[in-house]
Protein backbone atom coordinates (compact mmCIF):
# COMPACT_ATOMS: atom_id res chain seq x y z
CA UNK A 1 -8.77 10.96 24.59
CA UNK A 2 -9.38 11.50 28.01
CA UNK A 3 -12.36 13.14 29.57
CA UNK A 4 -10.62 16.36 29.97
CA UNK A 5 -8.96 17.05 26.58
CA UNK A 6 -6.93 20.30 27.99
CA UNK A 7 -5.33 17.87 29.87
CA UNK A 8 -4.52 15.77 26.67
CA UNK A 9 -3.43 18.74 24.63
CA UNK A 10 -1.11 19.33 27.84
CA UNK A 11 0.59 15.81 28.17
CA UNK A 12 1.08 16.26 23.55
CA UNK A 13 2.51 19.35 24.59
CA UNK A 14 4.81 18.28 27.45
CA UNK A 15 5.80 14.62 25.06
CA UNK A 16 6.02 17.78 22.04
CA UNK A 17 10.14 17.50 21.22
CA UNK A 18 9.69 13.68 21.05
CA UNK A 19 6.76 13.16 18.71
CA UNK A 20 8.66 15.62 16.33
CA UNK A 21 11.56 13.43 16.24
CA UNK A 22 8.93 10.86 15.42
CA UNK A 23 7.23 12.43 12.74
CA UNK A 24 10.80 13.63 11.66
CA UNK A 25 11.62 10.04 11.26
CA UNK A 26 8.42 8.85 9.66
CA UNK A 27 8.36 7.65 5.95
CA UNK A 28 5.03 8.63 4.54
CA UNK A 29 4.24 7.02 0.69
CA UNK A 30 4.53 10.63 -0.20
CA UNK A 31 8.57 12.04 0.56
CA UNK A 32 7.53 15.43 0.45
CA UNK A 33 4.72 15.64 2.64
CA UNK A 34 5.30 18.62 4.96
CA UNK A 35 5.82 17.78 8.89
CA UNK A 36 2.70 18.65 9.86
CA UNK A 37 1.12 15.83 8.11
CA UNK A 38 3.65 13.59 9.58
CA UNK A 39 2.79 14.83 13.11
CA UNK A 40 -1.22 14.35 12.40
CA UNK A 41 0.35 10.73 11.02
CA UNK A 42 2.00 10.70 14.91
CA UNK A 43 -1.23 11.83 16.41
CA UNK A 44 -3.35 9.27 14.73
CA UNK A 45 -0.81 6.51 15.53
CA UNK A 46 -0.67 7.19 19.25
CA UNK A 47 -3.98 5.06 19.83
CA UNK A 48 -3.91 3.35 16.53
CA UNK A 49 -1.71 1.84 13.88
CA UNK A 50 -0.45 4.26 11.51
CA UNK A 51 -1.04 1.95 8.52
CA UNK A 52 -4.76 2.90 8.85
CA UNK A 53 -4.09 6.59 7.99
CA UNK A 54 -6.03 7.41 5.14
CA UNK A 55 -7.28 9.51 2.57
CA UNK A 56 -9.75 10.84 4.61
CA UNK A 57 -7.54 11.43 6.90
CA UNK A 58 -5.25 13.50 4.91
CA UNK A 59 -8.06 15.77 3.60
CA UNK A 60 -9.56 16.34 6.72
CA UNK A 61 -6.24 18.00 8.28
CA UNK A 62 -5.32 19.79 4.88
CA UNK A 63 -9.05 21.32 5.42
CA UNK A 64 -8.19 22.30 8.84
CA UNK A 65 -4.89 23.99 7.60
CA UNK A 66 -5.52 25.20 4.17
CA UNK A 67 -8.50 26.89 4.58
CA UNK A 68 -9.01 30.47 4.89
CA UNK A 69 -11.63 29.89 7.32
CA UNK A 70 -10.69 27.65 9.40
CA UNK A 71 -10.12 28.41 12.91
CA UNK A 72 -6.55 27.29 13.05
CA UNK A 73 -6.51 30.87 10.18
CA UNK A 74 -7.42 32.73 13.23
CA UNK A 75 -5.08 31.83 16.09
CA UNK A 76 -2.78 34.41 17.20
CA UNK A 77 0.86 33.72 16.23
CA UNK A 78 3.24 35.38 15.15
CA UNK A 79 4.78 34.00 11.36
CA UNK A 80 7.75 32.62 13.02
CA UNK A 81 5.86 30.10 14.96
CA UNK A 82 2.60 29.37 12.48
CA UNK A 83 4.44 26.04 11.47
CA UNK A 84 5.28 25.15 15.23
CA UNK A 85 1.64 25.82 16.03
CA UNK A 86 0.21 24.16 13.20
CA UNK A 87 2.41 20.86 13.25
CA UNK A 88 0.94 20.83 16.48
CA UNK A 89 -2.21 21.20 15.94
CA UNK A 90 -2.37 18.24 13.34
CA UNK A 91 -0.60 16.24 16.22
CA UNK A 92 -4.02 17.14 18.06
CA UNK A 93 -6.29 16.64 15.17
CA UNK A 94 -4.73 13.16 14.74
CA UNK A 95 -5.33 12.34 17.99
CA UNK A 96 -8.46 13.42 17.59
CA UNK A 97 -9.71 11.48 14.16
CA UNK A 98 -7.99 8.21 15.57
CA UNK A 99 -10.27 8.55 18.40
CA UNK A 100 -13.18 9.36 16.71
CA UNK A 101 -12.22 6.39 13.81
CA UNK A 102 -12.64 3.89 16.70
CA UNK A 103 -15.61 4.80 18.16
CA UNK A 104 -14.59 6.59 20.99
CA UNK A 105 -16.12 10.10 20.53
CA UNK A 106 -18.84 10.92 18.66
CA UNK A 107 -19.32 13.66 16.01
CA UNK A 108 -20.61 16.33 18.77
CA UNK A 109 -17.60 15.08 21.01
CA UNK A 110 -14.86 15.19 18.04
CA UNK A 111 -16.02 18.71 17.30
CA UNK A 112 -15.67 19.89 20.88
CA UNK A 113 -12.27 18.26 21.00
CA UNK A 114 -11.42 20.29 17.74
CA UNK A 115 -12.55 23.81 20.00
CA UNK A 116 -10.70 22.31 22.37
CA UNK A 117 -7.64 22.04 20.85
CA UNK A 118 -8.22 25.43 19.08
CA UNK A 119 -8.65 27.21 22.49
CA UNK A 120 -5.39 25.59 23.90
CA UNK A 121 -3.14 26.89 21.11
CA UNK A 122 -4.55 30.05 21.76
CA UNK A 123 -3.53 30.37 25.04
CA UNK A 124 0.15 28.27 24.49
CA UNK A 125 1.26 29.09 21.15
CA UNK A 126 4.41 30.35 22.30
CA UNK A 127 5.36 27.27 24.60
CA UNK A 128 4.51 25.36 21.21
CA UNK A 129 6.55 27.62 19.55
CA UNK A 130 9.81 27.28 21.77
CA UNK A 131 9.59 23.60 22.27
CA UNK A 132 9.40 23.31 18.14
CA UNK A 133 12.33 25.85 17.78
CA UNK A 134 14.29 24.03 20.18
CA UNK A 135 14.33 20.23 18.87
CA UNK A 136 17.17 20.95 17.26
C-alpha cells in the first residue's frame, strides 16, 4: 500500500468495474460465497497469490461486515448501494490484510489503513455505488 492510502483507495476505485469482473469470475472452494468475499479474495491477490487466502482471512472481513458494530454498520448509504459499498470495502480490506500478511504495515499502520478506508467510503459511496451498478 502506498504511503498515502487515499490515494490507494482512489486508484481501487478508478480499476473498480474491472476487479468486479475479476471477483465475478473467481472460483472460491465455497460456490456460494457472496461477491464481497470474492472482491476481499481480489484485494488480497493484488500483491499476493490468492492461494494464500485463508481462514483468517475470511473471518476477519465477515467481522468487518457482519458486525453490528463495526464501522462499515455506520457509513452512510443508502440500501441500494450497501452491497456496492461493502464489496468495496472488502476489496480494500484485502488489500489491506495482504499487506499487512507480508510484513509491510504493522498492526498500528493496518488499523489506520482500515480508518482510512472507512473515511473514503464515506465521502465516495455514491461513485462506488454507480461504478458497481454500472458493470453490467
Amino acid at each position: 500500500m502506498p504511503a498515502e492510502p487515499l490515494a490507494f483507495f482512489q486508484d481501487l476505485l478508478d480499476d473498480f468495474p474491472a476487479l468486479l469482473g475479476k471477483a465475478q469470475r473467481l472460483r472460491t472452494a465455497n460456490a456460494a460465497d457472496p461477491l464481497w468475499i470474492k472482491a476481499a479474495v481480489v484485494g488480497f491477490g493484488l500483491f499476493h497469490p490468492i492461494q494464500e487466502w485463508g481462514r483468517e482471512n475470511f473471518d476477519f472481513v465477515d467481522r468487518h461486515v457482519n458486525d453490528d458494530l463495526s464501522p462499515l454498520a455506520f457509513i452512510s448509504q443508502t440500501e441500494e448501494c450497501e452491497e456496492a459499498v461493502t464489496t468495496f470495502a472488502c476489496l480494500g480490506f484485502g488489500a489491506i490484510m495482504e499487506k499487512f500478511s507480508a510484513g509491510e504495515m504493522d498492526n498500528d499502520e493496518a488499523s489506520k489503513s482500515e480508518w482510512y478506508l472507512f473515511a473514503f467510503l464515506n465521502v465516495h459511496d455514491e461513485e462506488i455505488c454507480r461504478q458497481y451498478q454500472s458493470r453490467t
